[in-house]
Structure formats: C-alpha cells, structure tokens
C-alpha atoms as a PDB file:
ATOM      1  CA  UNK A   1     197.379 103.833  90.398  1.00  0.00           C
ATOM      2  CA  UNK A   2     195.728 100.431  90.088  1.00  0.00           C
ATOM      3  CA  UNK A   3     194.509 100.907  93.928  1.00  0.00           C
ATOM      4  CA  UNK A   4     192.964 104.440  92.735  1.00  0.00           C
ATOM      5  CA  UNK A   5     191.121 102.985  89.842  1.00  0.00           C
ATOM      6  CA  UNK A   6     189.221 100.278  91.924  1.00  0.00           C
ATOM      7  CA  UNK A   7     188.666 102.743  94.574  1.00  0.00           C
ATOM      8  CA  UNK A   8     187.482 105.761  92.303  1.00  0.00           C
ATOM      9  CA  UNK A   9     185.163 103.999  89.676  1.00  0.00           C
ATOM     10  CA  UNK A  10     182.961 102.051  92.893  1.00  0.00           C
ATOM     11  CA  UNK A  11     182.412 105.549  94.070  1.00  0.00           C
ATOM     12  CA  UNK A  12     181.121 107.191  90.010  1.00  0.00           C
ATOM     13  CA  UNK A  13     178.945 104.265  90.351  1.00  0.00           C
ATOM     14  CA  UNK A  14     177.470 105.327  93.605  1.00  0.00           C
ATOM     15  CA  UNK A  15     177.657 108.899  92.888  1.00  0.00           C
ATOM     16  CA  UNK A  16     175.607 108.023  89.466  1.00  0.00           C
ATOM     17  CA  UNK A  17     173.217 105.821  91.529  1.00  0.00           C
ATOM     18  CA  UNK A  18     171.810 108.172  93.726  1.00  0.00           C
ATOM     19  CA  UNK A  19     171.714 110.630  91.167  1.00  0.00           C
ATOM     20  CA  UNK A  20     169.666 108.464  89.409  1.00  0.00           C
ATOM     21  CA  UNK A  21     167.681 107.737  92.358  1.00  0.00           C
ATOM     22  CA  UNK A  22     167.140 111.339  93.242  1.00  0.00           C
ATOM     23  CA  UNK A  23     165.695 111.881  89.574  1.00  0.00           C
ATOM     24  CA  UNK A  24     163.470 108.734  90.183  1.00  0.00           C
ATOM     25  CA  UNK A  25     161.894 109.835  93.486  1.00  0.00           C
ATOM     26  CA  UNK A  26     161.141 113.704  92.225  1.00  0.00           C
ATOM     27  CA  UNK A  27     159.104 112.363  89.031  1.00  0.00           C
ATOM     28  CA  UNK A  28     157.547 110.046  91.427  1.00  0.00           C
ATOM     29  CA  UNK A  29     156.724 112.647  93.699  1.00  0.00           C
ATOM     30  CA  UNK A  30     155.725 115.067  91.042  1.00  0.00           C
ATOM     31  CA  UNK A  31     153.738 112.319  89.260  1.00  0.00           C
ATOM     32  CA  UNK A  32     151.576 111.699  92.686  1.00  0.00           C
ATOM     33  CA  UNK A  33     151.181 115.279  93.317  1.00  0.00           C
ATOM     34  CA  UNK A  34     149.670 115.564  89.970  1.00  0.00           C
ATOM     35  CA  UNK A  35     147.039 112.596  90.386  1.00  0.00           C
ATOM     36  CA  UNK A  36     146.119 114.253  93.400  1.00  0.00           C
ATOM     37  CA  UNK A  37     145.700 117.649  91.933  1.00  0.00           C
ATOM     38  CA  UNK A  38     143.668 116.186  88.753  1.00  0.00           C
ATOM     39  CA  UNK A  39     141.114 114.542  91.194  1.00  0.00           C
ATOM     40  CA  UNK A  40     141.050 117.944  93.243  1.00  0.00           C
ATOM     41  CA  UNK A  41     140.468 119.585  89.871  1.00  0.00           C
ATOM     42  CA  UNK A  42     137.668 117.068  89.043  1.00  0.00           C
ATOM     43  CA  UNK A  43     136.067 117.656  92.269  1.00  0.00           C
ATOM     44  CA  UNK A  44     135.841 121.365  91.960  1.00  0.00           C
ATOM     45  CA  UNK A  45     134.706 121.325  88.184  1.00  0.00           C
ATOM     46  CA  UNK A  46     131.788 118.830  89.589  1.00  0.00           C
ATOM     47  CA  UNK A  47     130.915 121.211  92.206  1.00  0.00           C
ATOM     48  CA  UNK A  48     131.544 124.950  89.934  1.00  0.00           C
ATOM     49  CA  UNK A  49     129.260 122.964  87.242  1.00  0.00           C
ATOM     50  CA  UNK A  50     126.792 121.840  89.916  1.00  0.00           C
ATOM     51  CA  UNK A  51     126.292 125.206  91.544  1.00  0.00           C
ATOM     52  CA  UNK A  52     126.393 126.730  87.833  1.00  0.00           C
ATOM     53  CA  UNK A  53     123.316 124.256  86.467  1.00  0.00           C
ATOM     54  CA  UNK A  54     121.591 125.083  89.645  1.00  0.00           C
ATOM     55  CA  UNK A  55     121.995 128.518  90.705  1.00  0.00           C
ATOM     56  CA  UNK A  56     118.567 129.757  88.463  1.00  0.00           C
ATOM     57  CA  UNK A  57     116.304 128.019  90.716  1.00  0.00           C
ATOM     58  CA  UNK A  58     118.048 128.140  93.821  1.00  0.00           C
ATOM     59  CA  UNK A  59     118.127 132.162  92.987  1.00  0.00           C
ATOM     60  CA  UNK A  60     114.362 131.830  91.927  1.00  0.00           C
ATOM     61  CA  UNK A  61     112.853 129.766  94.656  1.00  0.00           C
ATOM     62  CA  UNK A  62     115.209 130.468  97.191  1.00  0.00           C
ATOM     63  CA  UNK A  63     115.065 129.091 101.146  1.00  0.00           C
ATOM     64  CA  UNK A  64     111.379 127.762  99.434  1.00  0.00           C
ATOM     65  CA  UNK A  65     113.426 125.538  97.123  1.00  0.00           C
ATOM     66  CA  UNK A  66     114.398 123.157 100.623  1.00  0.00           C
ATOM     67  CA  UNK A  67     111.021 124.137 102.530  1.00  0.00           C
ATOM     68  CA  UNK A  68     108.599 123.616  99.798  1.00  0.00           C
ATOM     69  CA  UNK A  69     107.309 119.780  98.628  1.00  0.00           C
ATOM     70  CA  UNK A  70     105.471 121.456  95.529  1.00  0.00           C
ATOM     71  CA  UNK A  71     107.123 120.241  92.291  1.00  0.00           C
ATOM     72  CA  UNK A  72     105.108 121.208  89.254  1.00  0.00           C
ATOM     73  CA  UNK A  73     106.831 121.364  85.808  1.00  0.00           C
ATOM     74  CA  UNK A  74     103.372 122.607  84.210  1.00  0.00           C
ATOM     75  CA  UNK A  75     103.972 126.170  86.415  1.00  0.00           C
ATOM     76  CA  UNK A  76     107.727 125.638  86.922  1.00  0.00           C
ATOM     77  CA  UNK A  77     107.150 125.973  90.297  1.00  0.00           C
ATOM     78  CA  UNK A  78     109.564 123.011  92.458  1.00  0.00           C
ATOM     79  CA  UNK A  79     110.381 122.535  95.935  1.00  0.00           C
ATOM     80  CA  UNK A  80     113.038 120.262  96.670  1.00  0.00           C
ATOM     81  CA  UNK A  81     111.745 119.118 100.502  1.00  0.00           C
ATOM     82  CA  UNK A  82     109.919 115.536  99.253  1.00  0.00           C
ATOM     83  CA  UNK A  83     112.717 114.081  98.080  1.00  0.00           C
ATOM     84  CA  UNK A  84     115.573 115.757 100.514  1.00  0.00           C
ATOM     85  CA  UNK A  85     113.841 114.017 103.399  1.00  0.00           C
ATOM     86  CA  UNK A  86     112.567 110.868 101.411  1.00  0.00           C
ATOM     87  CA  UNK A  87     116.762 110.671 100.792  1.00  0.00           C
ATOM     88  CA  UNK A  88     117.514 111.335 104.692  1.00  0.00           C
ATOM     89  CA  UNK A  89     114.784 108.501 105.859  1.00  0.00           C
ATOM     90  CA  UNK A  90     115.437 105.595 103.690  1.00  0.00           C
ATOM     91  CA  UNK A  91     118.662 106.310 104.109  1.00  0.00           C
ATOM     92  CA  UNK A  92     118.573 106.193 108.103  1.00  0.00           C
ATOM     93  CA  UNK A  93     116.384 103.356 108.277  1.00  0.00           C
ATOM     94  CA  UNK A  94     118.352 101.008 105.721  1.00  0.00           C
ATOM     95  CA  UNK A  95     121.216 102.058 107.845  1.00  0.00           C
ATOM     96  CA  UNK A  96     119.199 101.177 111.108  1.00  0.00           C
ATOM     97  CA  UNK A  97     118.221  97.452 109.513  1.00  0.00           C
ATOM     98  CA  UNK A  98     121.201  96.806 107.619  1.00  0.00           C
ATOM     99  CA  UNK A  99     124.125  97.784 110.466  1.00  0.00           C
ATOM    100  CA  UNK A 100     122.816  95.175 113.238  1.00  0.00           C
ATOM    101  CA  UNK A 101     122.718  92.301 110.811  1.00  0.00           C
ATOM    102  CA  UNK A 102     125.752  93.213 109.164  1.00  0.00           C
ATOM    103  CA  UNK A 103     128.023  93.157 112.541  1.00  0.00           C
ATOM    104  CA  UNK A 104     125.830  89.615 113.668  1.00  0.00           C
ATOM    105  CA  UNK A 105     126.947  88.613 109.997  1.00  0.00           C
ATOM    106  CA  UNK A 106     130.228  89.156 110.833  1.00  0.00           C
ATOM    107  CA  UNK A 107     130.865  88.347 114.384  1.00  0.00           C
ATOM    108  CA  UNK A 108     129.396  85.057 113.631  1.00  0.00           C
ATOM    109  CA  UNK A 109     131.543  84.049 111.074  1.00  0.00           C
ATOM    110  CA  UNK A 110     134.697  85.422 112.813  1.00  0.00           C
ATOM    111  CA  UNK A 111     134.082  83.648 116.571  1.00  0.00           C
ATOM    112  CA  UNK A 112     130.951  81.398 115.762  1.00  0.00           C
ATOM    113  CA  UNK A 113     131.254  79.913 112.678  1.00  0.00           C
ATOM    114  CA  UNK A 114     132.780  76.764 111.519  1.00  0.00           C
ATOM    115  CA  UNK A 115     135.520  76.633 109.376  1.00  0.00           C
ATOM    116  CA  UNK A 116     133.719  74.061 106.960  1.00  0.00           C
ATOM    117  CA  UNK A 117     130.598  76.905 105.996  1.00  0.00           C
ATOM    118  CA  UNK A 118     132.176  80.235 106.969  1.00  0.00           C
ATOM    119  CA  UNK A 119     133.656  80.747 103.383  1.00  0.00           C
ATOM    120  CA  UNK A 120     130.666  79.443 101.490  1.00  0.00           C
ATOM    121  CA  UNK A 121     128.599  82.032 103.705  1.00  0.00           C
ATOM    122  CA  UNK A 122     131.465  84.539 103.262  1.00  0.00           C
ATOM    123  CA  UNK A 123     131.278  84.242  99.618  1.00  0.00           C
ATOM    124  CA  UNK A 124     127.524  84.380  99.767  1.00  0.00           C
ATOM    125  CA  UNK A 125     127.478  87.859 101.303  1.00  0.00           C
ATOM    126  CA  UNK A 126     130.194  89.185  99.308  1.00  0.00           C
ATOM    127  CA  UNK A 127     128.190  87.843  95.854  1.00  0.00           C
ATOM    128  CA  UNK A 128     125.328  90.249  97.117  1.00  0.00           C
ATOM    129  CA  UNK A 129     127.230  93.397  96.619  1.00  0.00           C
ATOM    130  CA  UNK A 130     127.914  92.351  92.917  1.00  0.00           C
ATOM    131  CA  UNK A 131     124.226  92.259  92.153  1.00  0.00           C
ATOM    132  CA  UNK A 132     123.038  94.646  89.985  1.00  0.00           C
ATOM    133  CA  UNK A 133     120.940  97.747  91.572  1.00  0.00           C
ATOM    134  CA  UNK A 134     117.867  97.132  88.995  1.00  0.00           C
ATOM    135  CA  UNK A 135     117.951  93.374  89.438  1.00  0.00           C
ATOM    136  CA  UNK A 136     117.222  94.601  93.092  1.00  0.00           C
ATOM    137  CA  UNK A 137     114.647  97.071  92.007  1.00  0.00           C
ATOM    138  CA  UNK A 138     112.692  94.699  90.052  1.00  0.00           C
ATOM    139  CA  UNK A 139     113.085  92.065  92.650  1.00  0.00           C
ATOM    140  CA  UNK A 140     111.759  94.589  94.889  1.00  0.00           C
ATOM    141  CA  UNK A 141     108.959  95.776  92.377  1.00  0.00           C
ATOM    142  CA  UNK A 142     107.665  92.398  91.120  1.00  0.00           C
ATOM    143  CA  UNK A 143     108.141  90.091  94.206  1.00  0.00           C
ATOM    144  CA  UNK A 144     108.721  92.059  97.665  1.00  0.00           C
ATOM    145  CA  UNK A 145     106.232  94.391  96.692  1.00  0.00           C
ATOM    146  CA  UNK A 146     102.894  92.252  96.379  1.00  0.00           C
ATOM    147  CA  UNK A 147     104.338  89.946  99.188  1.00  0.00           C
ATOM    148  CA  UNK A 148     104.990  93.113 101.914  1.00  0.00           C
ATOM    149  CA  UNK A 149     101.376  94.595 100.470  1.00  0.00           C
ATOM    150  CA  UNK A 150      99.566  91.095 100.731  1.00  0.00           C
ATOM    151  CA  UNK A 151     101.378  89.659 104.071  1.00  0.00           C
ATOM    152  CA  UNK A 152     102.482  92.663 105.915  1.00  0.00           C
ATOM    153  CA  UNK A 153     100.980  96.380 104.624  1.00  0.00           C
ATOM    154  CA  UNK A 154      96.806  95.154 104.504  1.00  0.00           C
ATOM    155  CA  UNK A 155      97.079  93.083 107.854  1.00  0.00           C
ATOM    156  CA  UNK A 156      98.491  96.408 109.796  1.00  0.00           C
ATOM    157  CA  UNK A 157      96.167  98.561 107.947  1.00  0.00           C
ATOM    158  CA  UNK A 158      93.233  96.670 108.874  1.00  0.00           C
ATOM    159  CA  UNK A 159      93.971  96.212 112.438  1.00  0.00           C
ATOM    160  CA  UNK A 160      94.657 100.098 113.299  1.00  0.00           C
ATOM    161  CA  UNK A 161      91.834 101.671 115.007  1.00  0.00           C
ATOM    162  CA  UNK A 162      91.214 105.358 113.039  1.00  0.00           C
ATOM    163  CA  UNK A 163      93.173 108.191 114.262  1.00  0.00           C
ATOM    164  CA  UNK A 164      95.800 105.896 116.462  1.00  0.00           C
ATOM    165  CA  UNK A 165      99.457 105.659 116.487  1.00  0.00           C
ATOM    166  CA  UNK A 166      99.697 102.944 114.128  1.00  0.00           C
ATOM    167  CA  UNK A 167      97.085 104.464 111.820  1.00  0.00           C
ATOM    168  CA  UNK A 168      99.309 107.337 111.429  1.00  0.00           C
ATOM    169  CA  UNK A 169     102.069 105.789 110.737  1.00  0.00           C
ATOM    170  CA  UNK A 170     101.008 102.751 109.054  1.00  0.00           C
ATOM    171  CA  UNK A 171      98.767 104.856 106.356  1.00  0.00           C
ATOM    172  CA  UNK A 172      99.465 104.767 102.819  1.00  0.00           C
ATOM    173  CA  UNK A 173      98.454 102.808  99.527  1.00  0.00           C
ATOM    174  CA  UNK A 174      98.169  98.991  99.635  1.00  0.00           C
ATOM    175  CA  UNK A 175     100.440  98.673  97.081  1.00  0.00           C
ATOM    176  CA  UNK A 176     103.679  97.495  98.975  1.00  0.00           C
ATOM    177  CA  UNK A 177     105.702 100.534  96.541  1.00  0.00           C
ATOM    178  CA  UNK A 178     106.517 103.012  99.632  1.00  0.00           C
ATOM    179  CA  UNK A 179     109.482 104.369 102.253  1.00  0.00           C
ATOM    180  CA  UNK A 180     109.676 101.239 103.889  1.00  0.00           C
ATOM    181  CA  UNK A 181     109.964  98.669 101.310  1.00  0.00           C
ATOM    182  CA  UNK A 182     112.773 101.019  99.401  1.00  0.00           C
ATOM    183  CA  UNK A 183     114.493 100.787 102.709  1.00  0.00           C
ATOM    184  CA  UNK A 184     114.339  97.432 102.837  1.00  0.00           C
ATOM    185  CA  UNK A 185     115.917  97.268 100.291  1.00  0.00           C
ATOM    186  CA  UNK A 186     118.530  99.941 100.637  1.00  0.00           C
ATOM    187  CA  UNK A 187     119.235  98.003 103.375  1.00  0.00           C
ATOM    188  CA  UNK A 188     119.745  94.346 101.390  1.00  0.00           C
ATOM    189  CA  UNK A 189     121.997  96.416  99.284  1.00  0.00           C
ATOM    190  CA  UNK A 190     124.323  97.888 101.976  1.00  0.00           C
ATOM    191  CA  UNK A 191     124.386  95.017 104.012  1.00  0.00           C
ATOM    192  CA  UNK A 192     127.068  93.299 102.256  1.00  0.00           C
ATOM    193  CA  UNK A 193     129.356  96.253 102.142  1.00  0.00           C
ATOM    194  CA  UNK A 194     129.319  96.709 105.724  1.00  0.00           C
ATOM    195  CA  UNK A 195     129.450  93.045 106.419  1.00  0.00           C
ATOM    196  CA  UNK A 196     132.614  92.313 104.832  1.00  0.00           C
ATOM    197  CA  UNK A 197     134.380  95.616 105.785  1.00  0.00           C
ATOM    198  CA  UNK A 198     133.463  94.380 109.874  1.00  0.00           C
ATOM    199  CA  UNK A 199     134.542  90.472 108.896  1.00  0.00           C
ATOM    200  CA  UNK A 200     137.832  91.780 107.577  1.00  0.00           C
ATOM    201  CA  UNK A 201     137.880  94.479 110.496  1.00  0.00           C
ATOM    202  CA  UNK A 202     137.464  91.830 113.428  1.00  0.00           C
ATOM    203  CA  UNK A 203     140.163  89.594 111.267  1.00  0.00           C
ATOM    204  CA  UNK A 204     142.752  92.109 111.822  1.00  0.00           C
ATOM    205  CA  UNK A 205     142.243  92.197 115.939  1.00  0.00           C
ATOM    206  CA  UNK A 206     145.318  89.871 117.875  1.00  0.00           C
ATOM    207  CA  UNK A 207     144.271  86.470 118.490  1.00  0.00           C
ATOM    208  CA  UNK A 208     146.335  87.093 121.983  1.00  0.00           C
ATOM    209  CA  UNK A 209     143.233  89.668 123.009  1.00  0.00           C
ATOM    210  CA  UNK A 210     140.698  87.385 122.372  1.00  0.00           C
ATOM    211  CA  UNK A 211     142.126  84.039 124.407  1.00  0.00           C
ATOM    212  CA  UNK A 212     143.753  86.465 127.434  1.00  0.00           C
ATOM    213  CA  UNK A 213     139.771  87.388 127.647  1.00  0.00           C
ATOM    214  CA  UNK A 214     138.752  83.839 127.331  1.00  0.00           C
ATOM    215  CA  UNK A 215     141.521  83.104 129.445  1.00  0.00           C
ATOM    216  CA  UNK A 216     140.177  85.380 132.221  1.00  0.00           C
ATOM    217  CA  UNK A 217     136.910  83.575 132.235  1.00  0.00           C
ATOM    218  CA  UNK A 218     135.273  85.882 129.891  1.00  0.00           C
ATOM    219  CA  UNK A 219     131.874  84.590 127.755  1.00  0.00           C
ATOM    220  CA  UNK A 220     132.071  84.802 124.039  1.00  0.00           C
ATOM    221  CA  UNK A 221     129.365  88.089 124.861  1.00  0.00           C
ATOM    222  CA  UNK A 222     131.466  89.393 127.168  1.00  0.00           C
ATOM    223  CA  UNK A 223     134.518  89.052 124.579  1.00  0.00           C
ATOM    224  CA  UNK A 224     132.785  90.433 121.250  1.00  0.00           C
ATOM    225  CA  UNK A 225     131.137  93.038 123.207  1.00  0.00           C
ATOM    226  CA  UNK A 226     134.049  94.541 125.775  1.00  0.00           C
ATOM    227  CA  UNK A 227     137.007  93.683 123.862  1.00  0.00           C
ATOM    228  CA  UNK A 228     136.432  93.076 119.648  1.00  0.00           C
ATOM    229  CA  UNK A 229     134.280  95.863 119.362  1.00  0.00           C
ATOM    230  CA  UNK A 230     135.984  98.541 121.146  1.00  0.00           C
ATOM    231  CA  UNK A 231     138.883  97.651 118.947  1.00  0.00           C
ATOM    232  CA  UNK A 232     137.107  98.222 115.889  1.00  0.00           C
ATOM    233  CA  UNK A 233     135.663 100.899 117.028  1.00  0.00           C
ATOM    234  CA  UNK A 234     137.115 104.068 115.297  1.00  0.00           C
ATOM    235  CA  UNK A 235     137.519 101.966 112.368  1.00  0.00           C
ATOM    236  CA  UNK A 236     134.103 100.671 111.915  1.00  0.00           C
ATOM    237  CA  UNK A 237     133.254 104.231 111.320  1.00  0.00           C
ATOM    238  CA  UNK A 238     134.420 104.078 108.032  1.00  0.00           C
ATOM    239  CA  UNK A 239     131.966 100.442 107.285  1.00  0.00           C
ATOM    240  CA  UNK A 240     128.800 102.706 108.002  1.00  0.00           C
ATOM    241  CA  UNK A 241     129.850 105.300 105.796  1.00  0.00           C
ATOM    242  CA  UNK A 242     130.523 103.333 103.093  1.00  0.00           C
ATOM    243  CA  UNK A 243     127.235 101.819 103.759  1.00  0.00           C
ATOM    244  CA  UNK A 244     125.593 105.146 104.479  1.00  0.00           C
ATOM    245  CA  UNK A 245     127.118 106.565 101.167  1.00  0.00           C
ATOM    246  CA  UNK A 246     125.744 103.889  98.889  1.00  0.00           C
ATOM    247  CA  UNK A 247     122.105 104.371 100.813  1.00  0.00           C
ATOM    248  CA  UNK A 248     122.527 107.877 100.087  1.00  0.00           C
ATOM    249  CA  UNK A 249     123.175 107.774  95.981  1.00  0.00           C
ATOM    250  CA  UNK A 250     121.380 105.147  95.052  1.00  0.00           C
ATOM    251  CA  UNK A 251     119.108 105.309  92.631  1.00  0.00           C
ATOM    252  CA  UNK A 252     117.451 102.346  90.270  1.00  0.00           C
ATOM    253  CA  UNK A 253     116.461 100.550  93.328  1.00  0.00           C
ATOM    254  CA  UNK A 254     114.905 102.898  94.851  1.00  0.00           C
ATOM    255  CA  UNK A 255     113.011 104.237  92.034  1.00  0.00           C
ATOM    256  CA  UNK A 256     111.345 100.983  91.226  1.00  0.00           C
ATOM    257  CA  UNK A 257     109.765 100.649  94.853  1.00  0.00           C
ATOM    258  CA  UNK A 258     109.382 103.802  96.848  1.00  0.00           C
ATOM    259  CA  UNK A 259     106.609 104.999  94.954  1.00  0.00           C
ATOM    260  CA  UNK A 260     107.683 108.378  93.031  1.00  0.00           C
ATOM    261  CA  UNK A 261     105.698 110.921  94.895  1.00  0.00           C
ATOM    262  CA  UNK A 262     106.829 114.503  95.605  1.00  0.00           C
ATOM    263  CA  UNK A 263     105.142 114.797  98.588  1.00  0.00           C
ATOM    264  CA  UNK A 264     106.385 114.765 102.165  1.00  0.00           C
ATOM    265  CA  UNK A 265     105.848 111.374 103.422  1.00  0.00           C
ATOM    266  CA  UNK A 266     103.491 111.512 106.529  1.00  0.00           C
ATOM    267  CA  UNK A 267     104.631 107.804 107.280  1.00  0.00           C
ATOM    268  CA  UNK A 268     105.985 104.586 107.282  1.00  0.00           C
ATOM    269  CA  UNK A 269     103.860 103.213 104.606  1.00  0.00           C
ATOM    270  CA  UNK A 270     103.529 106.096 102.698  1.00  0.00           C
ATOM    271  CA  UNK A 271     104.750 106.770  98.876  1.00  0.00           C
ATOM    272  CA  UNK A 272     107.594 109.275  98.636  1.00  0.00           C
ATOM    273  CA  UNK A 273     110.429 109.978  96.331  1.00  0.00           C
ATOM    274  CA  UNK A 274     114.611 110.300  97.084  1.00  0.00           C
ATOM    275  CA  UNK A 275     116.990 113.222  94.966  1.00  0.00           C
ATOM    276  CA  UNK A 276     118.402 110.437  93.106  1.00  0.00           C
ATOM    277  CA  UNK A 277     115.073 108.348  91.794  1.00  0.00           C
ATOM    278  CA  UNK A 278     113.904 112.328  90.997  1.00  0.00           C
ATOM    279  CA  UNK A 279     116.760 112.908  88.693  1.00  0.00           C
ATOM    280  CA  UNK A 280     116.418 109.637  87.024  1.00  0.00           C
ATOM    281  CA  UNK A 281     112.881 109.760  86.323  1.00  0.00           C
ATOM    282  CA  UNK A 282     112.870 113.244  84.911  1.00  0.00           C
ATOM    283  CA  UNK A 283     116.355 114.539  83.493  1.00  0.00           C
ATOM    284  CA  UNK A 284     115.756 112.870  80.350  1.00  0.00           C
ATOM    285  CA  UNK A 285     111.972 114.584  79.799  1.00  0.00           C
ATOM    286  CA  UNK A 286     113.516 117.489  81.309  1.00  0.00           C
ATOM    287  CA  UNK A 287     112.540 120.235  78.398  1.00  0.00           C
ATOM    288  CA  UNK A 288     112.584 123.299  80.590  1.00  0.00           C
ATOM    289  CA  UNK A 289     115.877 125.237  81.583  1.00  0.00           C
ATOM    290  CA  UNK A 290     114.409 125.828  84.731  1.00  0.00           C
ATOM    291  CA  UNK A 291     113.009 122.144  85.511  1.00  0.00           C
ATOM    292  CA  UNK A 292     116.621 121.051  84.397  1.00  0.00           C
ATOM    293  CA  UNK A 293     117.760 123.508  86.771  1.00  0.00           C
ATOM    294  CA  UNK A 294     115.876 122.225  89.451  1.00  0.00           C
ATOM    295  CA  UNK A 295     117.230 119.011  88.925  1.00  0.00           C
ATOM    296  CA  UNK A 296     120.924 120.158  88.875  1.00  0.00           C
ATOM    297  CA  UNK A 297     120.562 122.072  92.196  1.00  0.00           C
ATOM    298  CA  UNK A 298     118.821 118.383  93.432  1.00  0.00           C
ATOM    299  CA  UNK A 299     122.084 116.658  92.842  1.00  0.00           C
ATOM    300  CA  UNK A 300     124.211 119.911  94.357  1.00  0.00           C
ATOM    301  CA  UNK A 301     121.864 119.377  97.389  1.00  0.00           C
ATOM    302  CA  UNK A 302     122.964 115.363  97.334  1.00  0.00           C
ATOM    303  CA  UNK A 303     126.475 116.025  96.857  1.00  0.00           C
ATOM    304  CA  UNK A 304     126.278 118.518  99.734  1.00  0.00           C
ATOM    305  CA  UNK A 305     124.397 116.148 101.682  1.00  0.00           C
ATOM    306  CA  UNK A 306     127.156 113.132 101.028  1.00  0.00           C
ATOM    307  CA  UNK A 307     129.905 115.808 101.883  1.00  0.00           C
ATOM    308  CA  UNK A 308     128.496 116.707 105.042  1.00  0.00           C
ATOM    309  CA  UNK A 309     127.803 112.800 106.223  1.00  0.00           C
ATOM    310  CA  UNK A 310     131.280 112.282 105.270  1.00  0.00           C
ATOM    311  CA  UNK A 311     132.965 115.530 107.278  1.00  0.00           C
ATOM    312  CA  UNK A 312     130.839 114.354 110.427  1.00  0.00           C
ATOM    313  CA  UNK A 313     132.576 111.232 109.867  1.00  0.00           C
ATOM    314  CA  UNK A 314     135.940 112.401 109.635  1.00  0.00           C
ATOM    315  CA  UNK A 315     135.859 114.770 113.168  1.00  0.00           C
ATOM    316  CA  UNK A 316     134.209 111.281 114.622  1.00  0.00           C
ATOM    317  CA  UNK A 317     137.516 109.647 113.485  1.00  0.00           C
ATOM    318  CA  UNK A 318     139.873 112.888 114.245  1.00  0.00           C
ATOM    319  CA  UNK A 319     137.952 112.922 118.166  1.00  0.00           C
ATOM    320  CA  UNK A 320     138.233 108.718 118.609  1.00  0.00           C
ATOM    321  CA  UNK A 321     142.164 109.340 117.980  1.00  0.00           C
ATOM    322  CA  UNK A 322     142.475 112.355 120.171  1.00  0.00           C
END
C-alpha cells in the first residue's frame, strides 16, 4: 500500500498539471484570438465609417472627384487630384533623398565607423525621429524656407532661359514654401526611421560572411555591395515602407512648407498641397456636409493609398521568398 500511495499521488499531480496547463494555453489562445479580432474590428469600423463620411461626394462628383484639381467650398464643387498627386510626389521624392543617405548612414557606421563615435552618431540619428513633426514644420517654414528661396530657388530662376527645361520645372513663387522643400523635409523626417531599421538590419548579418569575403580578397565595395546587401535584401523592404508610410501620412510638416494650393503642381518649385495638410487645414472650418464629405472621402483615398503601398510590399516580400 505504501508503494501505491507514492506511486499514485506523483501521477494526480501530473494529471492536475496538465489539466491546468491545458486551461492556461486555451485562455491564452482565446485571449490572442480576441486582440486580433478587436484590431480587425477597428480596422473595418475605420474603413465602413470612412466610406460612410465619404460616399456623398464620391456619389456626387464621381470619377471627377480623382480627375478634377477644382476645390471650391463657395460652389461645393471639389476635386481631389491636387492633393492625391501632391501626396504621391513628395512622397516619392523624400523617399528618393532620404533612402540613399539612410543606407550610407548605416553602412558607415556598421563597416566604417569607429567604435569611439559610432554610438554618439547612432544616438544622433535615432534623436531625429523623436523630434516633433511641427518643430520640423516651423524649422522648415522660418529657416529652410528663406534660405532654399534666397540661396537656391532665385539663383535657378534667374538663370533659366524662358520656355526651357529648367524653366519648366524650376517655375514657381520665390518663396522657398513649395513640393520640393516639403520633400526635403519629408525626407529629414524619414531618414532616421530607415536608418536605424538598415543599422540594426546589417547588425544581424554573420560576421563569418563578411571576413570569408574579405578573406577572398574582396574590397569593403565589393563586400557591402555583393554580399551585406543582398542579405538584407527582402528585409529592407520593410525599412522603406516604414519610411514610405510616414512620408505618406504626414501632415504638420508638410502643411507649414508646401504651400497649400489645390492646384496640380506643374513643377519642382511649384506650390501644391498633400490629402493630409488638406484635412488639417480645413476639417475644423469645415461647415458644409458636403465639404466635410469631401474631406472624409480624402482620407478614404489616403488610407486606400497606404493599403495599396503596403499590399505591393507584401507580394515583393511573398516573391523574394519564393
């Protein structure tokens, strides 16, 4: 009997513990289904109120409400083109300055820089992303502005023959407030966020790949170019959509410098407007349901836009695995 009893009461236990266990994992299973299903709930109430707000003028105006760069709210008449592709090009170009400096950024610190300055440098880049968006847009509006318009905008002006290439595309307002200065500093702001997502990305690669390369007889070019970024490749996909995502939304920055015009911008220098800087500088005067309809369907057509940049991003991923 005594054998029995020390035999029997080991096995309750057991029987008891992954019992217990069992219980455990299906409320943790049932409590991480739910999480996911309240954020899947949250993002189709955003999008059912979205296409609710919206749907008068995108009824009203139709295919015109993409097409047409009118926006009056004196006839309620709006056209949604101006800022769609003032959105697109800042976006692209902040993405065009900000990506090679952000992988120089962090190549050089990974294989280039020493030890002694690469974390104050580090910590330098990283303290840009914690900068607030309207410290950048006053920055922008108060001292990049008159510098760009004084230093950069008259000289090019001046020195383009009428009707050339850089006359077109070098036209606009002296006033430094246009498409290229709010990509500049899109770009200022994204460049941190893709900088430290490539550091930590080229971090991660195997020493062993980089010294069988240098091993081999490979130059530092060679190295970083044929064997660090390949690596990183599929990954660094995800760095310029972050990036890309934040050039996309934002919206304080922007407003302060790119000028606030509806109208398609016919170039470089030109003042134009993005979907976010449009919300911001008229939902709150807003008095009209269908001007504040307008400006819901706006941020359905930004949300739309963000979803698509992100699905392109995904099949980019999906085919680099395949």
């Amino acid at each position: 009997m005594p054998t029995d009893v020390t035999i029997d009461a080991p096995r309750g236990d057991t029987v008891r513990g992954k019992s217990r266990a069992h219980q455990q994992d299906a409320w943790f299973r049932v409590l991480c289904f739910s999480a996911a299903m309240v954020l899947m709930a949250t993002l189709a109430g955003l999008i059912v109120s979205l296409a609710i707000g919206g749907w008068p003028a995108l009824s009203k105006f139709g295919l015109g409400f993409f097409t047409s760069s009118e926006w009056n709210p004196v006839t309620d008449n709006y056209g949604a083109a101006g800022p769609i592709i003032g959105t697109l090009v800042t976006a692209f170009l902040a993405m065009v300055i900000a990506l090679p400096l952000a992988v120089g950024i962090s190549v050089f610190l990974v294989e280039f820089c020493p030890a002694w300055i690469a974390r104050p440098v580090g910590m330098a880049v990283e303290l840009l992303a914690g900068i607030p968006s309207i410290v950048y847009g006053m920055w922008g509006l108060f001292v990049l502005a008159p510098w760009f318009a004084a230093h950069v905008q008259v000289p090019i002006m001046m020195h383009a023959a009428p009707g050339s290439f850089m006359d077109r595309w070098f036209s606009g307002v002296p006033n430094g407030a246009n498409i290229f200065t709010a990509s500049l500093i899109l770009a200022i702001m994204v460049l941190p966020y893709i900088a430290t997502v490539f550091r930590e990305l080229l971090l991660s690669i195997p020493p062993y790949l980089r010294e069988a390369a240098y091993g081999m007889g490979a130059t530092p070019y060679e190295v970083v170019g044929n064997i660090m970024l390949p690596y990183i490749k599929r990954s660094a996909i995800g760095a310029v959509m972050l990036g890309l995502g934040r050039a996309l939304g934002e919206t304080m920055a922007v407003t302060f410098i790119i000028g606030n015009s509806h109208d398609l911008p016919n170039s470089l220098f030109a003042s134009g407007s993005t979907i976010a800087s449009t919300i911001a500088n008229e939902f709150t005067e807003a008095t009209g349901d269908m001007h504040i309809s307008a400006l819901i369907a706006l941020g359905f057509v930004l949300f739309l836009i963000t979803f698509v940049v992100l699905a392109a991003a995904r099949l980019l991923i999906g085919r680099e695995r395949v």
